[in-house]
C-alpha atoms as a PDB file:
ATOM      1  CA  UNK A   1      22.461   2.207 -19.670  1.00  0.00           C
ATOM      2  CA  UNK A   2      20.770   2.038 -23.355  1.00  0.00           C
ATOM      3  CA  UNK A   3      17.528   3.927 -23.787  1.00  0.00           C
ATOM      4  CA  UNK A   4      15.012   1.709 -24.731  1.00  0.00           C
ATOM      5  CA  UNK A   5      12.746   1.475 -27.512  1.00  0.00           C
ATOM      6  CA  UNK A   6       9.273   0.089 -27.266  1.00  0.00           C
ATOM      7  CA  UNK A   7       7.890  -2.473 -29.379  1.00  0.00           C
ATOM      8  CA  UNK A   8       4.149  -1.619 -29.535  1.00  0.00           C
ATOM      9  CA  UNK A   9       1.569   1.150 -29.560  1.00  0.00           C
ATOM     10  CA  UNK A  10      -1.209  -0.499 -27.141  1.00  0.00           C
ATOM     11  CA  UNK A  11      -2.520  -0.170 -23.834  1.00  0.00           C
ATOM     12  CA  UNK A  12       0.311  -2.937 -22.720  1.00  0.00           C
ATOM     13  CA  UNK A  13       3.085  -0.789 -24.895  1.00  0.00           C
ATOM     14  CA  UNK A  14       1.573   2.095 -22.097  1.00  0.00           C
ATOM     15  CA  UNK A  15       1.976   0.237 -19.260  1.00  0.00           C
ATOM     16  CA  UNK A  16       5.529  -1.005 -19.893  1.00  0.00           C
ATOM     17  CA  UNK A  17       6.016   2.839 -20.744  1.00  0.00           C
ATOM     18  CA  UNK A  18       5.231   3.546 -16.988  1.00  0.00           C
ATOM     19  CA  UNK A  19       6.591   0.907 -15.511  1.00  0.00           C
ATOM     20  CA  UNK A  20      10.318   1.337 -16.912  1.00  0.00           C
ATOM     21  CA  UNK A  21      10.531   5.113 -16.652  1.00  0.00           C
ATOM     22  CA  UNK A  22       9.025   5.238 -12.542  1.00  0.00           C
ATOM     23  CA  UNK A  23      10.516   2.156 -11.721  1.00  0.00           C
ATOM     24  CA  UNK A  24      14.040   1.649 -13.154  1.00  0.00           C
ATOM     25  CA  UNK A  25      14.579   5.446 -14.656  1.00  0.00           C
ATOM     26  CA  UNK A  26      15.555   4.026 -17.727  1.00  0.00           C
ATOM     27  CA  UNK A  27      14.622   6.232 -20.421  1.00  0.00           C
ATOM     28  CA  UNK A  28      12.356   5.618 -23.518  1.00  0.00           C
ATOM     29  CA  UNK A  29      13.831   6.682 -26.698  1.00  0.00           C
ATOM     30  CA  UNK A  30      10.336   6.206 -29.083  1.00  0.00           C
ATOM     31  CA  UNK A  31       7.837   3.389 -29.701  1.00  0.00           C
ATOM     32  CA  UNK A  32       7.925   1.429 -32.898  1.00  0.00           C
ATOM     33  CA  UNK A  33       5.801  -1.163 -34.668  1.00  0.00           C
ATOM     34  CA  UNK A  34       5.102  -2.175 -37.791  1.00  0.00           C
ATOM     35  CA  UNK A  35       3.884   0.294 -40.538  1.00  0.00           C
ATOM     36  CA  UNK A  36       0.354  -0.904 -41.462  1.00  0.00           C
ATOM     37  CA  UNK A  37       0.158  -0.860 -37.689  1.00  0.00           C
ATOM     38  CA  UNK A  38       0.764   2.691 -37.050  1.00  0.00           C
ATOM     39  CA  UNK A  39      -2.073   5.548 -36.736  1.00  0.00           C
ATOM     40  CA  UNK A  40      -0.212   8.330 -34.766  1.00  0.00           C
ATOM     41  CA  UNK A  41       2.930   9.934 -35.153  1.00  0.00           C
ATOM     42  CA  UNK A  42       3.513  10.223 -31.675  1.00  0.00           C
ATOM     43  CA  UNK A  43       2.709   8.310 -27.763  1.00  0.00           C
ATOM     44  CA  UNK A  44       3.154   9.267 -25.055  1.00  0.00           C
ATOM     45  CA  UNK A  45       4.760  12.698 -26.753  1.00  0.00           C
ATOM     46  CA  UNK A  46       7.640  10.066 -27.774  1.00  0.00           C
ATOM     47  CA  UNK A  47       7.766   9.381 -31.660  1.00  0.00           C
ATOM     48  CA  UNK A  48       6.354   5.983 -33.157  1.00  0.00           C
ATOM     49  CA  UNK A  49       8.501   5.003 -35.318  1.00  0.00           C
ATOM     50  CA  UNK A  50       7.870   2.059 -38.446  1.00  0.00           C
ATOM     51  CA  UNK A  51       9.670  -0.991 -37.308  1.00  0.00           C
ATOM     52  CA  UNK A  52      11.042  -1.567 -40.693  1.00  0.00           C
ATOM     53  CA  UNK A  53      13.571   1.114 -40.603  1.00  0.00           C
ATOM     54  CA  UNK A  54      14.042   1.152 -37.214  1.00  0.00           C
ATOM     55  CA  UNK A  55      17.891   0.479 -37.248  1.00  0.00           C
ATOM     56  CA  UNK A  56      18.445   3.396 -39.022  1.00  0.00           C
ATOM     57  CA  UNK A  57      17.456   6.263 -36.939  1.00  0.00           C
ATOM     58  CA  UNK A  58      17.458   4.188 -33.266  1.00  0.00           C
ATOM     59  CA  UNK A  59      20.133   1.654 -34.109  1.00  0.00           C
ATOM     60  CA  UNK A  60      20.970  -1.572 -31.992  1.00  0.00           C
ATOM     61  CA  UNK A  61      24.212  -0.479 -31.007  1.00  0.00           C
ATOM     62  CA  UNK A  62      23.296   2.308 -29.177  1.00  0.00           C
ATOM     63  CA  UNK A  63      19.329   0.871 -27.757  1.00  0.00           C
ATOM     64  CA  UNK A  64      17.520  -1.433 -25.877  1.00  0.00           C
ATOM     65  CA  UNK A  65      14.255  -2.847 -27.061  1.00  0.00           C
ATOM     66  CA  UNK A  66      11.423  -4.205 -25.021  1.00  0.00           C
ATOM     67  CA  UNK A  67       7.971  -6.261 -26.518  1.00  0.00           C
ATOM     68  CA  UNK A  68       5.458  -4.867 -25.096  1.00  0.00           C
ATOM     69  CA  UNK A  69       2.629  -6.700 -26.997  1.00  0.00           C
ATOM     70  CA  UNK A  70       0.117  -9.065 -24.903  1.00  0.00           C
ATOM     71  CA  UNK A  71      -1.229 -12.803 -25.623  1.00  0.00           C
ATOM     72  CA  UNK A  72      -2.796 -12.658 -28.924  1.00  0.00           C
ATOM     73  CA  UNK A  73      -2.903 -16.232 -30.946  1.00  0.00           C
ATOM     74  CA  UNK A  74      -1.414 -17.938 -27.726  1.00  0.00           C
ATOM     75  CA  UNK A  75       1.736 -15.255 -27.310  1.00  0.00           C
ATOM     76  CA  UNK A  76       3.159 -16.272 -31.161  1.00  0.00           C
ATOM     77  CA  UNK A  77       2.470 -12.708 -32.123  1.00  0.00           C
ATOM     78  CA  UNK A  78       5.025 -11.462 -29.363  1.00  0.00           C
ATOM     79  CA  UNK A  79       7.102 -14.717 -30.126  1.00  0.00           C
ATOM     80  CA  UNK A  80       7.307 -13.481 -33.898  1.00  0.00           C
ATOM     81  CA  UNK A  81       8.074  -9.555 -32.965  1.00  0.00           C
ATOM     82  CA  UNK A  82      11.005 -10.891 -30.325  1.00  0.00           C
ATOM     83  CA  UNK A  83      12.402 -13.098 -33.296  1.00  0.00           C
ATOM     84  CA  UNK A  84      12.651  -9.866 -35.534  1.00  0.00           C
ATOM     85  CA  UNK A  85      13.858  -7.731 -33.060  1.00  0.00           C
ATOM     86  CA  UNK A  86      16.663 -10.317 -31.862  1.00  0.00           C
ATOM     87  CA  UNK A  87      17.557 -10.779 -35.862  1.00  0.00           C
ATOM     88  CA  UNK A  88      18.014  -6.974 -36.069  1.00  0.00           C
ATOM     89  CA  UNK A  89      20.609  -7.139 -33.250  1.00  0.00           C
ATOM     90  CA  UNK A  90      18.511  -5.405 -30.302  1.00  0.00           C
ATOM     91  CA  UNK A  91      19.466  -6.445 -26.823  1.00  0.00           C
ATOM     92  CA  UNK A  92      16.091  -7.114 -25.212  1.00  0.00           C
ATOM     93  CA  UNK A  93      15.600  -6.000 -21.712  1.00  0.00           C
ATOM     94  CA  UNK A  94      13.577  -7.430 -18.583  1.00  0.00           C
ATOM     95  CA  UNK A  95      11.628  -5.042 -16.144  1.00  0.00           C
ATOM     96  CA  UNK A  96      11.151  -7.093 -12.581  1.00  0.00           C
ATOM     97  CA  UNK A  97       9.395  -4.902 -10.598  1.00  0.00           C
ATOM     98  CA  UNK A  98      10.884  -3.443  -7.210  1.00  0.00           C
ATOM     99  CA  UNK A  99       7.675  -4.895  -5.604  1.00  0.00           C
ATOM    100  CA  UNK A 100       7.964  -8.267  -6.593  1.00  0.00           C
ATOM    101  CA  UNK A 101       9.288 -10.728  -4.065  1.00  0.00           C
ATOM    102  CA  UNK A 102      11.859 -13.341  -5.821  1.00  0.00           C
ATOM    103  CA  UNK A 103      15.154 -15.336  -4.879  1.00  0.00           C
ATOM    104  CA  UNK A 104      18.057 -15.430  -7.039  1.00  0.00           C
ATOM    105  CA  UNK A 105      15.617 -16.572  -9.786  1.00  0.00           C
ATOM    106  CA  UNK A 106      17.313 -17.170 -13.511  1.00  0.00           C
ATOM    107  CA  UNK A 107      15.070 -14.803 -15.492  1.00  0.00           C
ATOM    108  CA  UNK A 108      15.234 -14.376 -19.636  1.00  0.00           C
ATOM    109  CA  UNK A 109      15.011 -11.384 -21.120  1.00  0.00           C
ATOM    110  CA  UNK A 110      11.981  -9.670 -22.633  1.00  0.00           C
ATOM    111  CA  UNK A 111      10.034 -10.448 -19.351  1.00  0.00           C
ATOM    112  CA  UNK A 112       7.182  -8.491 -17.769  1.00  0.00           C
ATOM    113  CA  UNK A 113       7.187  -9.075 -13.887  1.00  0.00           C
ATOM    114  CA  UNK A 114       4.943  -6.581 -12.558  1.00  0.00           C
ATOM    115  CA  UNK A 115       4.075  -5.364  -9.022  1.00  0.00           C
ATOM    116  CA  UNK A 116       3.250  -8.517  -6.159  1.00  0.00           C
ATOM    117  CA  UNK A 117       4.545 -11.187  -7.794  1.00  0.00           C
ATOM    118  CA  UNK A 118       6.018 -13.940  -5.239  1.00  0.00           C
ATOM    119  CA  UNK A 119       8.360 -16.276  -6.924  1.00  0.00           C
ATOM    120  CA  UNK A 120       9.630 -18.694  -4.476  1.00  0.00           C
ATOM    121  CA  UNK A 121      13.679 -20.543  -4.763  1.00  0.00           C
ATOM    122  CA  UNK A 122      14.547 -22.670  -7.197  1.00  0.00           C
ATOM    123  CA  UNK A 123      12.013 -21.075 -10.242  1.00  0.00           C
ATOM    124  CA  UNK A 124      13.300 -20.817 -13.676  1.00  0.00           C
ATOM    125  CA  UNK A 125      11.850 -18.363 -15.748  1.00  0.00           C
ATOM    126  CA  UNK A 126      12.218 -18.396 -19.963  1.00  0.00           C
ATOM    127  CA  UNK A 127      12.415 -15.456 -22.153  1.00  0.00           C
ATOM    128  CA  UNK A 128       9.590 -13.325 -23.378  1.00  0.00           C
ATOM    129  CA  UNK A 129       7.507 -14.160 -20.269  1.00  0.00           C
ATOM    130  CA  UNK A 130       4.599 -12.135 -18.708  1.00  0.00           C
ATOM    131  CA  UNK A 131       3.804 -12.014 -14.874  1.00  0.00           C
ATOM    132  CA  UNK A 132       0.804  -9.276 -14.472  1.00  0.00           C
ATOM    133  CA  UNK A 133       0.484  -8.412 -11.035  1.00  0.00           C
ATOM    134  CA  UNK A 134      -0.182 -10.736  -7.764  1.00  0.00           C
ATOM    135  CA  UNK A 135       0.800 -13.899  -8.825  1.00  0.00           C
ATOM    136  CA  UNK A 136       2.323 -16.956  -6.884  1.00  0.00           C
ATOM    137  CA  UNK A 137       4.656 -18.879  -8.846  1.00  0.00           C
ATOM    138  CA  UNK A 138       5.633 -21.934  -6.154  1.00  0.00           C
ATOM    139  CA  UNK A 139       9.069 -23.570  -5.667  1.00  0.00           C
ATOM    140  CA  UNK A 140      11.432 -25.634  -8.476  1.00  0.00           C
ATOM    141  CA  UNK A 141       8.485 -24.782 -10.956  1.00  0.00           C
ATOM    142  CA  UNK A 142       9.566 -23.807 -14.831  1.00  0.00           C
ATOM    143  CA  UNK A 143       7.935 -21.371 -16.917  1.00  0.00           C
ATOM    144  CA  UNK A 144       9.072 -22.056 -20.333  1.00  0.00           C
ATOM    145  CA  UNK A 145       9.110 -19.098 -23.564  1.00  0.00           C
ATOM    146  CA  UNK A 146       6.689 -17.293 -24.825  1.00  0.00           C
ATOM    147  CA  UNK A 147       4.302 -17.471 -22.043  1.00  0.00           C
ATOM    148  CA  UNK A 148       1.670 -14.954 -20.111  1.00  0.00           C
ATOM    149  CA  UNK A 149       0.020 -15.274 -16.857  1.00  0.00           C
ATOM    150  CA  UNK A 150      -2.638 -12.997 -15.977  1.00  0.00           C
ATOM    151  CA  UNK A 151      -3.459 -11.948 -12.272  1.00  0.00           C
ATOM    152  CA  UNK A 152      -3.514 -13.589  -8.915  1.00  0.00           C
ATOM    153  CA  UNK A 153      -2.610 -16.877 -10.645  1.00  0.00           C
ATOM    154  CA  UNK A 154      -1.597 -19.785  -7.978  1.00  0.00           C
ATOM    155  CA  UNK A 155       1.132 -22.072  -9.738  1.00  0.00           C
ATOM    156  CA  UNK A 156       1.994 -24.888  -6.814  1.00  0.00           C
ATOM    157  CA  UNK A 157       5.283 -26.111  -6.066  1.00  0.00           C
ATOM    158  CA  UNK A 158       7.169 -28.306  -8.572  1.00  0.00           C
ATOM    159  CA  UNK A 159       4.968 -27.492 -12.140  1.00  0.00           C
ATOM    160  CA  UNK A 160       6.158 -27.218 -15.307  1.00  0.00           C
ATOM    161  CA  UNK A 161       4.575 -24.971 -17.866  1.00  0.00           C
ATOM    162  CA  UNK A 162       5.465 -24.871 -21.435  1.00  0.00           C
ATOM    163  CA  UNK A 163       6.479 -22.710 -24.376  1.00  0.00           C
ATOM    164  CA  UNK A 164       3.703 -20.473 -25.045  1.00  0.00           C
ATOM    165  CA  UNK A 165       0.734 -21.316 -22.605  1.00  0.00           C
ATOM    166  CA  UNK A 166      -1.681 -18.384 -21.091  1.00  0.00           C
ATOM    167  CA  UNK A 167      -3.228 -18.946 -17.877  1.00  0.00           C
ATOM    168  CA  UNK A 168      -6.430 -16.708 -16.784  1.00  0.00           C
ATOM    169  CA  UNK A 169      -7.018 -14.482 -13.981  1.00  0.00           C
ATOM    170  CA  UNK A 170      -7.243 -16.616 -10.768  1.00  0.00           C
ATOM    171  CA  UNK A 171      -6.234 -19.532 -12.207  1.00  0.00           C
ATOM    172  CA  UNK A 172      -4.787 -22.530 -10.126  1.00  0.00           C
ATOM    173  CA  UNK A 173      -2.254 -25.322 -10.641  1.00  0.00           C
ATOM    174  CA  UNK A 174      -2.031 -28.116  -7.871  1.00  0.00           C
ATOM    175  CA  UNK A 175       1.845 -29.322  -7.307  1.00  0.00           C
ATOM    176  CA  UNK A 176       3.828 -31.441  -9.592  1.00  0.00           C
ATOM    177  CA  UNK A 177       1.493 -30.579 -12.868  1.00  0.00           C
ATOM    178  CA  UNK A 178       2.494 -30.135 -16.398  1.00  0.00           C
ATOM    179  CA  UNK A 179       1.039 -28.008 -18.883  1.00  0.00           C
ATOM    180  CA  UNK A 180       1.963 -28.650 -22.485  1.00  0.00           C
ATOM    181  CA  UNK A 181       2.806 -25.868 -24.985  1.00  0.00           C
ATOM    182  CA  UNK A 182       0.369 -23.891 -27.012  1.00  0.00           C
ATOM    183  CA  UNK A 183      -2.608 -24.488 -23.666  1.00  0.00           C
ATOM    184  CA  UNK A 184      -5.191 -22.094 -22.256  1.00  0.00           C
ATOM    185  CA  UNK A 185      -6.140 -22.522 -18.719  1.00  0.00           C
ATOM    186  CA  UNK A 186      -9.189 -20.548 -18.562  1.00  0.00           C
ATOM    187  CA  UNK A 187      -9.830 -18.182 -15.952  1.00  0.00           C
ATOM    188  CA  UNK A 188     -11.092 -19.707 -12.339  1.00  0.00           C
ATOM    189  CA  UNK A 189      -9.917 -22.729 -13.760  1.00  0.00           C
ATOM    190  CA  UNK A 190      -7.946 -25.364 -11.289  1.00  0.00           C
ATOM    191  CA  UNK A 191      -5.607 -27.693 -13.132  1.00  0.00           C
ATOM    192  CA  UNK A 192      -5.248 -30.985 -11.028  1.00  0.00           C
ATOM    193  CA  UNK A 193      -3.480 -33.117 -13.552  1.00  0.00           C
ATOM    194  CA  UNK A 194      -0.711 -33.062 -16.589  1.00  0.00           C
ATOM    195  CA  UNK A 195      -2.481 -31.360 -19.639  1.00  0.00           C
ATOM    196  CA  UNK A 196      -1.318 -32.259 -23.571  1.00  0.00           C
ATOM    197  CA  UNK A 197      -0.039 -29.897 -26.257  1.00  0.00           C
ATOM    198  CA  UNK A 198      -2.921 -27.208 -27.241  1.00  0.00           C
ATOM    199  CA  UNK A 199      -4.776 -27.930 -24.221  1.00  0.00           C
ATOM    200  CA  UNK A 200      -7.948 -25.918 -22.777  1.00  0.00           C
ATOM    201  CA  UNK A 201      -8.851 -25.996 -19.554  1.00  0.00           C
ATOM    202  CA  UNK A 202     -12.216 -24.291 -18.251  1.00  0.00           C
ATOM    203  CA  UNK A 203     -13.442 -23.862 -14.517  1.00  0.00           C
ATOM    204  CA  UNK A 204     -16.016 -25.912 -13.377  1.00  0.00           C
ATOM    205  CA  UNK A 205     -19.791 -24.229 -13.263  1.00  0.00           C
ATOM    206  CA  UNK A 206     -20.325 -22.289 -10.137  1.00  0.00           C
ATOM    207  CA  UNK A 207     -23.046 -23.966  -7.610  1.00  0.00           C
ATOM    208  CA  UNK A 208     -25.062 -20.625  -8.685  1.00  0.00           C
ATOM    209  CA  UNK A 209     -24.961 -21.642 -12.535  1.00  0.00           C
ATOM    210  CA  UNK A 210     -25.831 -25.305 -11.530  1.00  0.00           C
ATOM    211  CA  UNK A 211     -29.055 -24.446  -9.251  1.00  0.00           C
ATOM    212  CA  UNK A 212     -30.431 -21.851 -12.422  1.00  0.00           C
ATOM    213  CA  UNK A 213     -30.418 -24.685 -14.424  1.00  0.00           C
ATOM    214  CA  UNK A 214     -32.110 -26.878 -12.189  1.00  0.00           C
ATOM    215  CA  UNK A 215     -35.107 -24.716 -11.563  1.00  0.00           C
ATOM    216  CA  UNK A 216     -35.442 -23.829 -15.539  1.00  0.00           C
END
């Protein structure tokens, strides 16, 4: 297989480091990002390379490439580095962690399916798609492009969830829900009905928060 070359120079550039080389074995050619971006010379004791002459030292023929950049402006920052990596010619690889519990699922590429995931028969997952750990993604639900969900998220049976959405840490979708593209479900937040384009959903204040503003 292709060594792989890692798009980004963050914490989640890090993590995807780890996971692909103890995981998979795959090795990890260099990170790369854009030039304005880049303060070290070196990660990880790999070289950082500027994306715009990438090709030329690392070219797509002979590497991989993998996003690893997190949810920023509703995942359109990763959406836009995945466009210019596929328009350079990189393949763009998926890590599904050996930990994660799924069935025959159709999975895109450029996905991020860490460690505890259950993803139940009959799930379609898009391309460029983050799982972070411990989620349950329930039967015949879609996960379109572009999208991240955070931890211990519970997405019921049947839901559909559009291009670019982010869901927050403990987050919960009842059956048969739709989330339109470009929506933030908050974190705690439970989503009991279809939500429009560009939608944001908040949790409910906790009993505690309710009873402090009572007795002010």
């Amino acid at each position: 297989m292709a060594d792989i070359i890692i798009y980004g120079t963050g914490l989640i550039a890090e993590v995807a480091h780890f996971y692909f080389t103890h995981d998979t074995g795959r090795h990890i050619a260099c990170f790369t990002n854009a030039g304005s971006f880049i303060k070290e010379s070196t990660l990880l004791n790999l070289p950082v390379v500027p994306f715009e002459n990438i090709e030329a030292l690392f070219p797509p023929e002979h590497y991989d490439m993998f996003i690893a950049i997190g949810y920023t402006k509703t995942n359109q920052i990763r959406q836009q580095r995945y466009a210019e990596a596929k328009a350079k010619g990189y393949r763009l690889v998926t890590y599904i962690s050996s930990r994660a519990a799924y069935y025959a699922t159709p999975v895109g590429d450029n996905c991020l399916i860490l460690e505890n995931n259950v993803i139940q028969p009959y799930v379609t997952i898009g391309n460029n798609v983050t799982l972070w750990s411990g989620n349950h993604i329930g039967h015949h639900s879609v996960i379109e492009d572009h999208c991240f969900i955070s931890s211990h998220v519970v997405v019921s049976g049947s839901c559909y969830i559009e291009e670019n959405c982010f869901l927050g840490v403990n987050s919960t979708l009842r059956d048969n829900v739709r989330i339109g593209k470009l929506s933030v479900i908050g974190s705690g937040a439970t989503v009991m009905k279809n939500c429009g384009e560009r939608s944001l959903v908040q949790p409910a204040k906790s009993r505690h928060e309710i009873i402090e503003k009572d007795i002010i």
